[in-house]
Protein backbone atom coordinates (compact mmCIF):
# COMPACT_ATOMS: atom_id res chain seq x y z
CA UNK A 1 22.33 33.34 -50.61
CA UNK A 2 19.54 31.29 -52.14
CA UNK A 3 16.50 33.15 -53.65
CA UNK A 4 13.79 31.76 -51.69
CA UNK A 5 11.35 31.94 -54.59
CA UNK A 6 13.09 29.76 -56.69
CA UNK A 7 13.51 26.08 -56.41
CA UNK A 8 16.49 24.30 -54.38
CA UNK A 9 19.34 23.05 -56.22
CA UNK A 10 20.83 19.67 -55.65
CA UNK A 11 23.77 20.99 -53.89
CA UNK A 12 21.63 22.92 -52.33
CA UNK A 13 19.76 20.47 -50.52
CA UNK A 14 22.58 18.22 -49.64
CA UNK A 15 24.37 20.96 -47.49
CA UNK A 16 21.31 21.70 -46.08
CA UNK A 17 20.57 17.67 -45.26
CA UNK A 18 24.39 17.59 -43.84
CA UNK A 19 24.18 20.94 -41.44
CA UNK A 20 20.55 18.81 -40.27
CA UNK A 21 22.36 15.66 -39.95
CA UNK A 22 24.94 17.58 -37.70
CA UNK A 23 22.04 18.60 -35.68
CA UNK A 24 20.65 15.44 -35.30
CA UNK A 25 23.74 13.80 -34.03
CA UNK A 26 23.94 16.42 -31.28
CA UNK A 27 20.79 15.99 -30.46
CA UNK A 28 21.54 12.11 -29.97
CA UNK A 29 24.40 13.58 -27.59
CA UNK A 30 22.44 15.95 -25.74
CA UNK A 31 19.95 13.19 -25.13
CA UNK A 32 22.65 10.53 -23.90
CA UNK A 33 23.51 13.13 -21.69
CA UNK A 34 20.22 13.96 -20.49
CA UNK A 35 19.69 10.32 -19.64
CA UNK A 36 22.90 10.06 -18.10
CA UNK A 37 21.61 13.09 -15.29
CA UNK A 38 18.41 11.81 -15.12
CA UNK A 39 16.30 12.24 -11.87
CA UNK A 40 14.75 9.22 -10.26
CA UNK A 41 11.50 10.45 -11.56
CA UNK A 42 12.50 11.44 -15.45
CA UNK A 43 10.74 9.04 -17.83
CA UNK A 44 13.26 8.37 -20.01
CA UNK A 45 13.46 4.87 -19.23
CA UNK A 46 11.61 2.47 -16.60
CA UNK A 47 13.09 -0.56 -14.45
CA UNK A 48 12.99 -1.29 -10.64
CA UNK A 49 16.53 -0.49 -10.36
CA UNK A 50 17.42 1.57 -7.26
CA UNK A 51 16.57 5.37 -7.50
CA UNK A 52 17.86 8.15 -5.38
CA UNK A 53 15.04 9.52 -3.18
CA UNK A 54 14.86 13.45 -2.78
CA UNK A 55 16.19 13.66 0.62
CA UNK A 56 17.13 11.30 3.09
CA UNK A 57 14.61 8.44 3.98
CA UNK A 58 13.15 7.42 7.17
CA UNK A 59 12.01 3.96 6.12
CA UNK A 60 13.06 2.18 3.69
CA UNK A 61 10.33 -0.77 2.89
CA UNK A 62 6.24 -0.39 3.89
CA UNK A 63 3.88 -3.34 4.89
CA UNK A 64 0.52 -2.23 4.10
CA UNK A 65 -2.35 -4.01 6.54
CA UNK A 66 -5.33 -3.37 4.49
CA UNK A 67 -8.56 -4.26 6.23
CA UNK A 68 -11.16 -4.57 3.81
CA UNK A 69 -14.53 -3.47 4.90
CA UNK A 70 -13.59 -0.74 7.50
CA UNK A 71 -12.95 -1.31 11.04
CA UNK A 72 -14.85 -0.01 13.71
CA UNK A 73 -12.93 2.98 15.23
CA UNK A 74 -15.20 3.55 17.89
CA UNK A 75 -14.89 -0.61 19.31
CA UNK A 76 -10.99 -0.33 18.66
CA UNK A 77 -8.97 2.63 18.44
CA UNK A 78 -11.31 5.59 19.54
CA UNK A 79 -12.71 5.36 22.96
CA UNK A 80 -16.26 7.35 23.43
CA UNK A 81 -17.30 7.53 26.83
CA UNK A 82 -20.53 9.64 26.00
CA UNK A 83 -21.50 6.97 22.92
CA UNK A 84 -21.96 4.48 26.28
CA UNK A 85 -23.44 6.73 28.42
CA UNK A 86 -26.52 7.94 25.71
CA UNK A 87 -26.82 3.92 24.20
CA UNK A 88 -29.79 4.00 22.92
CA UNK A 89 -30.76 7.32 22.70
CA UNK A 90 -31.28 8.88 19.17
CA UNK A 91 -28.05 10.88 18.46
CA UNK A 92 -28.05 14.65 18.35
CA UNK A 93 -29.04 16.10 15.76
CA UNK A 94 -25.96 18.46 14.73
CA UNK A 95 -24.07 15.49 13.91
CA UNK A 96 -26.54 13.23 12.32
CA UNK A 97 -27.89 15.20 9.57
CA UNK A 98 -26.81 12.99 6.89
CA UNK A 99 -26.87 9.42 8.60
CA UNK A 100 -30.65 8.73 8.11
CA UNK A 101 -30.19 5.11 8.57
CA UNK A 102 -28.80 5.34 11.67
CA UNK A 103 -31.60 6.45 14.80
CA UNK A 104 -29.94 4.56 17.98
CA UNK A 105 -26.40 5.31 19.72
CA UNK A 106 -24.80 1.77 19.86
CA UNK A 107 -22.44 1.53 22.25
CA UNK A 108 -19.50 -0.77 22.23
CA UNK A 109 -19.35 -3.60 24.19
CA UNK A 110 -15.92 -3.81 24.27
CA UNK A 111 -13.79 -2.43 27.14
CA UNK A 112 -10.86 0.10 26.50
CA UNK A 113 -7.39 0.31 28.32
CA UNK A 114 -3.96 2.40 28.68
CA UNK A 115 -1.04 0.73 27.67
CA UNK A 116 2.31 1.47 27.89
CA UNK A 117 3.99 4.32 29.29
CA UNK A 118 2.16 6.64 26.48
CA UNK A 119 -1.11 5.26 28.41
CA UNK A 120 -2.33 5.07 24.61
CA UNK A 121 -5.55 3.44 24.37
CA UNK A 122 -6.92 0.21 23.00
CA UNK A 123 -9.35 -2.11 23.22
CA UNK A 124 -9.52 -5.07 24.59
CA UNK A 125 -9.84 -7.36 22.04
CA UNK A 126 -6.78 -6.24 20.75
CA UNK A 127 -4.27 -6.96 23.74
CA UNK A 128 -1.32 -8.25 21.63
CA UNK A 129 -1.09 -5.11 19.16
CA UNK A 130 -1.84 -3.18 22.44
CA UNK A 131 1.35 -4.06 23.71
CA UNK A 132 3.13 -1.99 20.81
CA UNK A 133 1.13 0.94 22.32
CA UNK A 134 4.77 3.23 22.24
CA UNK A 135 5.57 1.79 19.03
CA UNK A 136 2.14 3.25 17.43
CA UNK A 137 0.77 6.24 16.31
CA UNK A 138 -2.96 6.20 15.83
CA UNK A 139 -4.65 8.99 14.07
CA UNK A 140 -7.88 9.36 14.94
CA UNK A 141 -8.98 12.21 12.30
CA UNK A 142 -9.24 10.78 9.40
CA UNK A 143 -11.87 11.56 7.29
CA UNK A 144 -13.49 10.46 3.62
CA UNK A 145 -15.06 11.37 0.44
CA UNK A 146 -17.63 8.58 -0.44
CA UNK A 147 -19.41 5.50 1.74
CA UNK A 148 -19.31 2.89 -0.97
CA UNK A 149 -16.57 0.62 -0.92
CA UNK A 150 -15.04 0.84 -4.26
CA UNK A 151 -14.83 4.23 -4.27
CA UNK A 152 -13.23 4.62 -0.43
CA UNK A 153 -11.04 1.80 -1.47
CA UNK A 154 -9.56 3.74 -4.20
CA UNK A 155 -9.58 6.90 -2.61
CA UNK A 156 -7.40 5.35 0.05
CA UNK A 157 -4.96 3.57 -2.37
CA UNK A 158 -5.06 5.68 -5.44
CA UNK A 159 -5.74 9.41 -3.87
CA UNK A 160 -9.09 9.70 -5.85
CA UNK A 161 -12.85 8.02 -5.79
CA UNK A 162 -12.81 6.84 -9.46
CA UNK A 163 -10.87 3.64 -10.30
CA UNK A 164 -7.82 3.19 -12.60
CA UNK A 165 -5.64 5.54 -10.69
CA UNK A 166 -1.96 3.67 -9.71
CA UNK A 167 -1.90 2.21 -5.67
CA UNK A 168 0.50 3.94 -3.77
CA UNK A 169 2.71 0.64 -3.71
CA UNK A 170 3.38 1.53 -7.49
CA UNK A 171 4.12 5.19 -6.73
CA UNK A 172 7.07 3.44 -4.42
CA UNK A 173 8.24 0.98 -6.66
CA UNK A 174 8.19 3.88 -9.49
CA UNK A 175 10.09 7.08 -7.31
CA UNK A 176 12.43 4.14 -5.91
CA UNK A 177 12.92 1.04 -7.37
CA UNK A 178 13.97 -1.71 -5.40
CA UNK A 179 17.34 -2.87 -3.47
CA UNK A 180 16.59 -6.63 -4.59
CA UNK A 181 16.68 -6.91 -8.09
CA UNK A 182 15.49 -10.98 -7.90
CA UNK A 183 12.66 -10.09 -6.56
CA UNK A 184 9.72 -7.75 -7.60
CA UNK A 185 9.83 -4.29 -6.11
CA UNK A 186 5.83 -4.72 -4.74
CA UNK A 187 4.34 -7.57 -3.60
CA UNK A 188 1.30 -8.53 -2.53
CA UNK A 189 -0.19 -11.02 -0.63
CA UNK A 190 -3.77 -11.87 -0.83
CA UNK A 191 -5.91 -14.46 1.65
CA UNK A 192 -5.75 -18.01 0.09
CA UNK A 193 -9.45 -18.32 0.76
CA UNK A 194 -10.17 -15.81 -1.77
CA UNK A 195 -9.09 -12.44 -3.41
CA UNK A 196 -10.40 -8.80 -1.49
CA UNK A 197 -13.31 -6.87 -2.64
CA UNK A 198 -12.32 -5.09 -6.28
CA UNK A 199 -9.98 -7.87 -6.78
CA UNK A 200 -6.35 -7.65 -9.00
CA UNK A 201 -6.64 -4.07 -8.79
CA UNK A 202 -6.11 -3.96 -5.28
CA UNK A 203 -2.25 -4.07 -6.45
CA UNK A 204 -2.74 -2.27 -10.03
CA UNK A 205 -0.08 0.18 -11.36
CA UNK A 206 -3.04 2.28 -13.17
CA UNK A 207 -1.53 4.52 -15.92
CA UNK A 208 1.85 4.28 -14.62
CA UNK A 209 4.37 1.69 -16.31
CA UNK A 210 3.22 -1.88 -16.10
CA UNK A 211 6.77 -2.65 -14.73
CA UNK A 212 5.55 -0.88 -11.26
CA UNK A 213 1.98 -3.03 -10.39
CA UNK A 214 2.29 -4.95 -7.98
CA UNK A 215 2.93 -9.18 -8.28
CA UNK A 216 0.98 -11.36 -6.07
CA UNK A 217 2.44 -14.05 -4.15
CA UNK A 218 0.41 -17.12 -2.94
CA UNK A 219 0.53 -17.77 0.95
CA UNK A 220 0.01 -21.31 0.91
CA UNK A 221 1.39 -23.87 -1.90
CA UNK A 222 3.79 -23.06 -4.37
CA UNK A 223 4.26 -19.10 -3.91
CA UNK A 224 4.40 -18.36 -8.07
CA UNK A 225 2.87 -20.94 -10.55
CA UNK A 226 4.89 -22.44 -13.13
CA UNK A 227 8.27 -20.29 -11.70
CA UNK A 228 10.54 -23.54 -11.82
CA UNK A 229 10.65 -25.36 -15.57
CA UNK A 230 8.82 -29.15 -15.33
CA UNK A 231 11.93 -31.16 -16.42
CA UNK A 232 15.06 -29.59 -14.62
CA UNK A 233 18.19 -28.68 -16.75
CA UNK A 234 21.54 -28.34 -16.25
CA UNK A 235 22.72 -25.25 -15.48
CA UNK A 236 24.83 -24.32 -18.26
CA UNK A 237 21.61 -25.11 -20.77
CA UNK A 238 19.56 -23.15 -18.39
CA UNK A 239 21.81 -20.53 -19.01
CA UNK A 240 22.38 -20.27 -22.72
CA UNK A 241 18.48 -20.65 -22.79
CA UNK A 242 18.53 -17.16 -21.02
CA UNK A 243 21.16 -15.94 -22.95
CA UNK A 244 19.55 -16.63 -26.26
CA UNK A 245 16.01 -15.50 -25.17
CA UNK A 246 17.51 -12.36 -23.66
CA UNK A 247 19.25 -11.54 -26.93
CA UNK A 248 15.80 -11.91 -28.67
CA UNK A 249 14.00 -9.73 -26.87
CA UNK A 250 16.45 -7.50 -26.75
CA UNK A 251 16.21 -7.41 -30.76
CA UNK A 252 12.25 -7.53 -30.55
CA UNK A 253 12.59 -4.44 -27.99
CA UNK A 254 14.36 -2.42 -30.26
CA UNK A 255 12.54 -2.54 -33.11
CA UNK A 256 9.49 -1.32 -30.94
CA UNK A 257 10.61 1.90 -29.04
CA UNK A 258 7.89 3.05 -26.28
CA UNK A 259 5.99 -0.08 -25.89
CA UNK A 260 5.28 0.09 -21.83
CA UNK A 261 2.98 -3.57 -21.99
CA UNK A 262 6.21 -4.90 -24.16
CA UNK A 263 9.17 -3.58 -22.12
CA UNK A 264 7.01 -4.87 -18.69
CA UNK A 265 6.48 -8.30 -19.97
CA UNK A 266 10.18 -8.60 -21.17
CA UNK A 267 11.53 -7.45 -17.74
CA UNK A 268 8.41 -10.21 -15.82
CA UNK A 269 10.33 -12.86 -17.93
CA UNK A 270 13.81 -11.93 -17.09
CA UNK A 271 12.90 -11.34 -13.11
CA UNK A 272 11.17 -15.13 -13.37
CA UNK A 273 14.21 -15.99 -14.80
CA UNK A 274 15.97 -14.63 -11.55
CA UNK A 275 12.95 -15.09 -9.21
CA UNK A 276 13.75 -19.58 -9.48
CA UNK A 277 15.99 -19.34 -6.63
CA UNK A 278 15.36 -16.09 -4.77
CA UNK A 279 11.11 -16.52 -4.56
CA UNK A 280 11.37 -19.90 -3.44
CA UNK A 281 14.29 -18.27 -0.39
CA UNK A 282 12.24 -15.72 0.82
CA UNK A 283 8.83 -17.79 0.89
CA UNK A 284 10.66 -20.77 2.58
CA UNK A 285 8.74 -20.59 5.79
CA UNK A 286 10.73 -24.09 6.95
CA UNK A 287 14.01 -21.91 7.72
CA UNK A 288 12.13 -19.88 10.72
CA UNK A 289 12.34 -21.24 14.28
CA UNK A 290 9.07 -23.02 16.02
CA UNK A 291 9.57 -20.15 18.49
CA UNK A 292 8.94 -17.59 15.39
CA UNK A 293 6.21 -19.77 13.80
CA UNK A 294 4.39 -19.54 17.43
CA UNK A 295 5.20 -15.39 17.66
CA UNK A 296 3.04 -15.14 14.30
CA UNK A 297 0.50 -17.62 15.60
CA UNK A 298 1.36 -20.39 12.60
CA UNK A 299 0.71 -23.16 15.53
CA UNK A 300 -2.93 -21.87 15.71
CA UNK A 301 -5.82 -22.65 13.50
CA UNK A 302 -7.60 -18.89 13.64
CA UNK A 303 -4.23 -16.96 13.28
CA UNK A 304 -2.06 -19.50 10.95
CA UNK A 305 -3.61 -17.98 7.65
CA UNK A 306 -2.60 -14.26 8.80
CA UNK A 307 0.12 -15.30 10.54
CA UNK A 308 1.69 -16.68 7.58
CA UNK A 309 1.23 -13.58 5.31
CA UNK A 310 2.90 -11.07 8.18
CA UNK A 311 6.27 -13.68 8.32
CA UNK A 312 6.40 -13.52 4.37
CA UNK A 313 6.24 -9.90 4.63
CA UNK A 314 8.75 -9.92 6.94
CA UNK A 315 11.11 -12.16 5.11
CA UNK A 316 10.47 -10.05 1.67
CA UNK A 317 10.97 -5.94 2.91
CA UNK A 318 14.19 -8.56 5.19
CA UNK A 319 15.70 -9.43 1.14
CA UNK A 320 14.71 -5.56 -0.29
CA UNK A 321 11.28 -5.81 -1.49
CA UNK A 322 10.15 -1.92 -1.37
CA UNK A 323 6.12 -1.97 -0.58
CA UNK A 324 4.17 -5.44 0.42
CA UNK A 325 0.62 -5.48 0.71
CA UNK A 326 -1.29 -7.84 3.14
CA UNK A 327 -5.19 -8.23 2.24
CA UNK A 328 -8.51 -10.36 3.60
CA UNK A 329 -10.74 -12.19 1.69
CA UNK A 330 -13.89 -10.33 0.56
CA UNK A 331 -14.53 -7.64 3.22
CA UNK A 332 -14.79 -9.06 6.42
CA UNK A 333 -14.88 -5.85 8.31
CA UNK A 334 -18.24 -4.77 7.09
CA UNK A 335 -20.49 -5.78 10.29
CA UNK A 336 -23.60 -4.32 9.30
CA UNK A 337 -24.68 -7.11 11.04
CA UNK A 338 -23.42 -8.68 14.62
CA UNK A 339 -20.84 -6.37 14.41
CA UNK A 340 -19.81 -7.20 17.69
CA UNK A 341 -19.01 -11.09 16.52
CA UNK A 342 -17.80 -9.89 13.37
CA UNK A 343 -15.46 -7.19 15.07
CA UNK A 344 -14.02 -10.07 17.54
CA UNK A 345 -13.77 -12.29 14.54
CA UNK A 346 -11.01 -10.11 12.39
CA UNK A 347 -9.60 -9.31 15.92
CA UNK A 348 -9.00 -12.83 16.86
CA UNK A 349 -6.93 -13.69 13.08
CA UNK A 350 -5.04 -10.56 12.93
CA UNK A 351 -4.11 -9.24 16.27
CA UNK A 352 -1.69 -12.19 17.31
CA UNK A 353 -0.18 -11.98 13.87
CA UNK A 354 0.63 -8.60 13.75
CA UNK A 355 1.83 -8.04 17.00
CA UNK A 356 4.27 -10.79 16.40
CA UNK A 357 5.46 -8.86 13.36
CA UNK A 358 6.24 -5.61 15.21
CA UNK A 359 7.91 -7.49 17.60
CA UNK A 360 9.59 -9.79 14.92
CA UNK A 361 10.70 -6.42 12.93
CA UNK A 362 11.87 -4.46 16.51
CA UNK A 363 14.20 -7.59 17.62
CA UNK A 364 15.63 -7.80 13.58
CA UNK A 365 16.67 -3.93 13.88
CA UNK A 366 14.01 -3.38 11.36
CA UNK A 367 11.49 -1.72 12.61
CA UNK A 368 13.58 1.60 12.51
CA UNK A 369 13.22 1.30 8.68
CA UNK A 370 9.70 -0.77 8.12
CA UNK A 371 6.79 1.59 7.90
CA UNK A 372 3.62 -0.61 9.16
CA UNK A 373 -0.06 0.93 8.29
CA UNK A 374 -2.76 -0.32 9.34
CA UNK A 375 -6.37 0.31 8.54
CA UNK A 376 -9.80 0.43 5.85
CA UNK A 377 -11.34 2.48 3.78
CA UNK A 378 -13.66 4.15 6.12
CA UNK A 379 -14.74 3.33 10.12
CA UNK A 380 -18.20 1.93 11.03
CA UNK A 381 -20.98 4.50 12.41
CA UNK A 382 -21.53 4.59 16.02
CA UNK A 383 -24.80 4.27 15.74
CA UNK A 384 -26.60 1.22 15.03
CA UNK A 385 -28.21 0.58 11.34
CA UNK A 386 -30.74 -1.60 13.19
CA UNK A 387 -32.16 -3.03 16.34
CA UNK A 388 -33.76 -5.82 16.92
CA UNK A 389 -34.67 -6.00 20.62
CA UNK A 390 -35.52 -9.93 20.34
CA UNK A 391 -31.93 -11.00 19.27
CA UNK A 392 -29.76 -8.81 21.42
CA UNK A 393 -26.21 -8.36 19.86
CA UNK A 394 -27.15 -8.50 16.00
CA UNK A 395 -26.83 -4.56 15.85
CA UNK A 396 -24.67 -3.88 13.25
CA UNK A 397 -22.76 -0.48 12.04
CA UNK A 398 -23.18 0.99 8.95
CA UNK A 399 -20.31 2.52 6.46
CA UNK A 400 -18.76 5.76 7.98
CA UNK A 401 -16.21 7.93 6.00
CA UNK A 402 -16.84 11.15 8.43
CA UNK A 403 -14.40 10.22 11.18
CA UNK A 404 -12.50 7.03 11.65
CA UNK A 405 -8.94 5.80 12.96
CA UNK A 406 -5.64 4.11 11.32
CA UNK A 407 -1.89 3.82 12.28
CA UNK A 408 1.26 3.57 11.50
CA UNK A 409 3.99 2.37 13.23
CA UNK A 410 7.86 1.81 12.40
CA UNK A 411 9.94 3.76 9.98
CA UNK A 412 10.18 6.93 11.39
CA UNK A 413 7.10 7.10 13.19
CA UNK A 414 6.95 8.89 16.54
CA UNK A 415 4.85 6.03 18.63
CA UNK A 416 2.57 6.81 21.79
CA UNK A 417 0.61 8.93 20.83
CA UNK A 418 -2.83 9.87 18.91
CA UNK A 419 -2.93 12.45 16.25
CA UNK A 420 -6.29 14.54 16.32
CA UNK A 421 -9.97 13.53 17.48
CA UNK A 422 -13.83 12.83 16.30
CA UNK A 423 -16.32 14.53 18.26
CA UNK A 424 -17.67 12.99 21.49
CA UNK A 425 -19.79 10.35 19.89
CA UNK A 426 -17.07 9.44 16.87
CA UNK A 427 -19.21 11.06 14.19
CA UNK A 428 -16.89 13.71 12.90
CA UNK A 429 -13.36 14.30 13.07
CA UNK A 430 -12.75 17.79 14.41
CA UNK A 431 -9.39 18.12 15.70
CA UNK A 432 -6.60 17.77 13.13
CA UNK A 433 -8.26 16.45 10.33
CA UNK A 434 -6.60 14.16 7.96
CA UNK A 435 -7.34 13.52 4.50
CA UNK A 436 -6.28 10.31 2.32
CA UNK A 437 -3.62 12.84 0.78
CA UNK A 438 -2.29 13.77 4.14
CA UNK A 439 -1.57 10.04 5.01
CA UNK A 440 -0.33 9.44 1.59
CA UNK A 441 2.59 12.58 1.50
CA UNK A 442 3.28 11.69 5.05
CA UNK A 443 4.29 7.70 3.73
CA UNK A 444 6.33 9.14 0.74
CA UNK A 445 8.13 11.90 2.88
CA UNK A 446 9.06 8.89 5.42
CA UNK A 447 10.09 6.77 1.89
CA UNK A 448 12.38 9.65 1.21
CA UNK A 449 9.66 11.06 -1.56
CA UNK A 450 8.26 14.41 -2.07
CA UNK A 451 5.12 14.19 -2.79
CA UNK A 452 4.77 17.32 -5.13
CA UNK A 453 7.81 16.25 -7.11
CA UNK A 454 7.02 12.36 -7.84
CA UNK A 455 5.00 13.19 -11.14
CA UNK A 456 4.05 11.20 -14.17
CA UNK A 457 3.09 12.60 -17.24
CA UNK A 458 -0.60 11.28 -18.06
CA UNK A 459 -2.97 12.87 -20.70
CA UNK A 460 -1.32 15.81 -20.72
CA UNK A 461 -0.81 16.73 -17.28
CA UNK A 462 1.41 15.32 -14.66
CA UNK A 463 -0.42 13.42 -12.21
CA UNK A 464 1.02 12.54 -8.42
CA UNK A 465 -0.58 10.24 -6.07
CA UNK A 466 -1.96 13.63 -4.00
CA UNK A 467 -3.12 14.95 -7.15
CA UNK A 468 -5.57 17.66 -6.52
CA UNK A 469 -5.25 18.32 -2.98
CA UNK A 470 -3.49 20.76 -0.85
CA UNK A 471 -1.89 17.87 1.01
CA UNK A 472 1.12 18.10 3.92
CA UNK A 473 3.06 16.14 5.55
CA UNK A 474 1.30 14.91 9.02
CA UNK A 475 4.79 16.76 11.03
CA UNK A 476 3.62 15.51 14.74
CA UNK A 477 3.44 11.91 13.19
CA UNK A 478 7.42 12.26 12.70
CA UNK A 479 9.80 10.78 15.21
């Protein structure tokens, strides 16, 4: 036994260096092994490839239909008899008490129907989503945290009000991967006219990987810039080129363990690589029939631009893409003013479109697997921000995260029905309220996902897309 107070010997401190270098090669083992039983959510490694979910899935892909701006619930999904019977009247007071610029009721013009044999209700300027009325579950309790924009956008993306949080499509792409490994495993698709209100980070991956954000496809022109090389090689110089560059970064790679921005511009490269044939497949509008192009509304001047972005997403979650995203320019659902031209404007682009898509996904067998949400941020107040008696039909609604109304339809949704209710003049959701973290573990339970186990360690703590809310899973939603 060595007398600790004296120094080592050199024979000493070689055995001692040997029984350590014994432990470090079992460590090595131990770790190969812990890789090898890895969980879908470990982070000991991260790629697209497929990942086991925690139990089985109900859908298997998600279009997102985000409408920027915030629709009116009360002129589209939530009926309120009373609002049209008191137009004009200040509202009461027990439900007003923090909407200071709002002193009239405002009716909506717009008249509402039962469809279907739910007898769910719509309104009439949406009569081609209508017809999915069994196919869709609107709930009609959701509620908010903040009325600017920004913050209600990221709150219903992210989880939270304060920006560089991951979008849910990267919490997909991250617990699952994808099935289609040539081509990205979230995809969005912004307006060609011009990019939604907070921009790139509509589709940002946040703190998570960089591998996970989400790659934006053009609608119009050529889908990817700069995917197919000027002068066109043969095949077998095309592929030593790949070879070669593979085997470089590979090299580079390793000599830089743990570099996330690295390893995520290495793997954009190599999907490019793949992405020359697959991309320009999937985006090939020319292979659908004229009778498709008219479902979507492509033969129409005020649908074409929408209509094109619902058949791409078709085509992509069709070829295993995991989570697309389908946005507006700017934020054409905020009608503070002429909301009720404004309203019929988004109406009259999108509804065509994405009833053709449900219809599209139902007839492909797809639907049963395709989640489809649709809604904004926040609704619009049902009372008017102003009135101006000499130019009737300028009222306009102001921002309203107290009560508004979404859906979801597809990929395991039970359709028909509405899930909880505002109070009589749409002010407050009182029945069933739903909070962004509600909607969010209800679309990772239908992806397979538990929300409380899909962590990533961040800071020091690890973070999931409900974070800090007592969240469930919305079970009357479930087919």
């Amino acid at each position: 036994m060595h007398d600790e107070r004296l120094p080592l010997t050199r024979r000493e401190a070689i055995a001692r260096s040997g029984r350590g270098f014994g432990g470090l090669a079992l460590a090595a083992l131990l770790g190969e092994a812990k890789r090898a039983e890895a969980s879908p959510t470990d982070s000991v490694g991260y790629d697209v490839l497929p990942k086991r979910s925690h139990f089985r899935p109900r859908a298997t892909a998600v279009i997102q239909l985000f409408m920027h701006g915030g629709p009116s619930h009360v002129d589209l999904l939530d009926p309120k008899p009373m609002l049209n019977k008191y137009d004009g009247t200040p509202p009461p007071g027990e439900v007003t008490d923090d909407e200071a610029r709002t002193t009239y009721l405002l009716a909506s013009p717009f008249k509402f129907r039962k469809y279907g044999e739910s007898g769910l209700e719509f309104s009439e300027i949406l009569p081609n989503t209508a017809r999915h009325a069994d196919e869709i579950a609107v709930i009609r309790s959701m509620f908010g945290e903040h009325r600017n924009h920004e913050q209600a956008i990221w709150l219903a993306n992210t989880g939270l009000i304060r920006s560089g949080r991951p979008y849910v499509g990267a919490w997909a792409a991250y617990g699952l991967g994808t099935e289609n490994q040539n081509l990205p495993a979230y995809i969005a698709l912004p307006d060609p006219k011009g990019l939604p209100v907070d921009g790139v980070r509509n589709w940002s991956s946040g703190w998570l990987p960089p591998v996970f954000q989400g790659t934006p496809f053009r609608a119009e022109g050529v889908a990817l810039p700069n995917l197919q090389p000027r002068t066109p090689r043969a095949p077998q110089v095309e592929r030593g080129r790949m070879e070669l560059l593979s085997m470089l970064n590979q090299r580079h790679k390793a000599a830089r363990p743990g570099e996330l921005e690295l390893d995520a511009r290495i793997a954009s490269f190599e999907l490019a690589a793949r992405m020359q044939l697959s991309a320009t497949d999937a985006l090939d509008l020319s292979q659908e029939t004229a009778a498709t192009h008219r479902l979507y509304g492509l033969d129409q001047d005020k649908t074409r631009s929408y209509g094109r972005r619902c058949l791409m997403a078709r085509r992509l979650v069709e070829r295993g893409v995991r989570f697309v995203q389908l946005f507006m320019a700017g934020q054409p659902w905020d009608t503070h003013n002429q909301n009720v031209a404004g309203t019929r404007n988004c109406c009259e682009q999108t509804d065509l479109p994405i009833a053709g898509l449900l219809t599209d996904l139902r007839q492909r067998g797809l639907l049963d697997t395709t989640l489809i949400q649709w809604g904004g941020e926040f609704g619009r107040t049902p009372a008017a921000e102003q009135r101006n008696s000499n130019e009737p039909g300028r009222e306009g609604r102001d921002h309203h995260p107290y009560g508004f109304s979404i859906w979801l339809a597809g990929g395991g949704i039970k359709g028909g029905q509405a899930h909880g209710a505002t109070d009589d003049f749409g002010y407050r959701a009182i029945i069933d309220r739903t909070q962004t973290a509600d909607l969010h573990a209800t679309i990772l339970y239908l992806l397979g996902l538990d929300h409380e186990r899909l962590t990533f360690s961040h800071n020091g703590r690890d973070e999931r897309l409900t974070d800090v809310y007592e969240a469930r899973v919305i079970d009357p939603l479930i087919a």
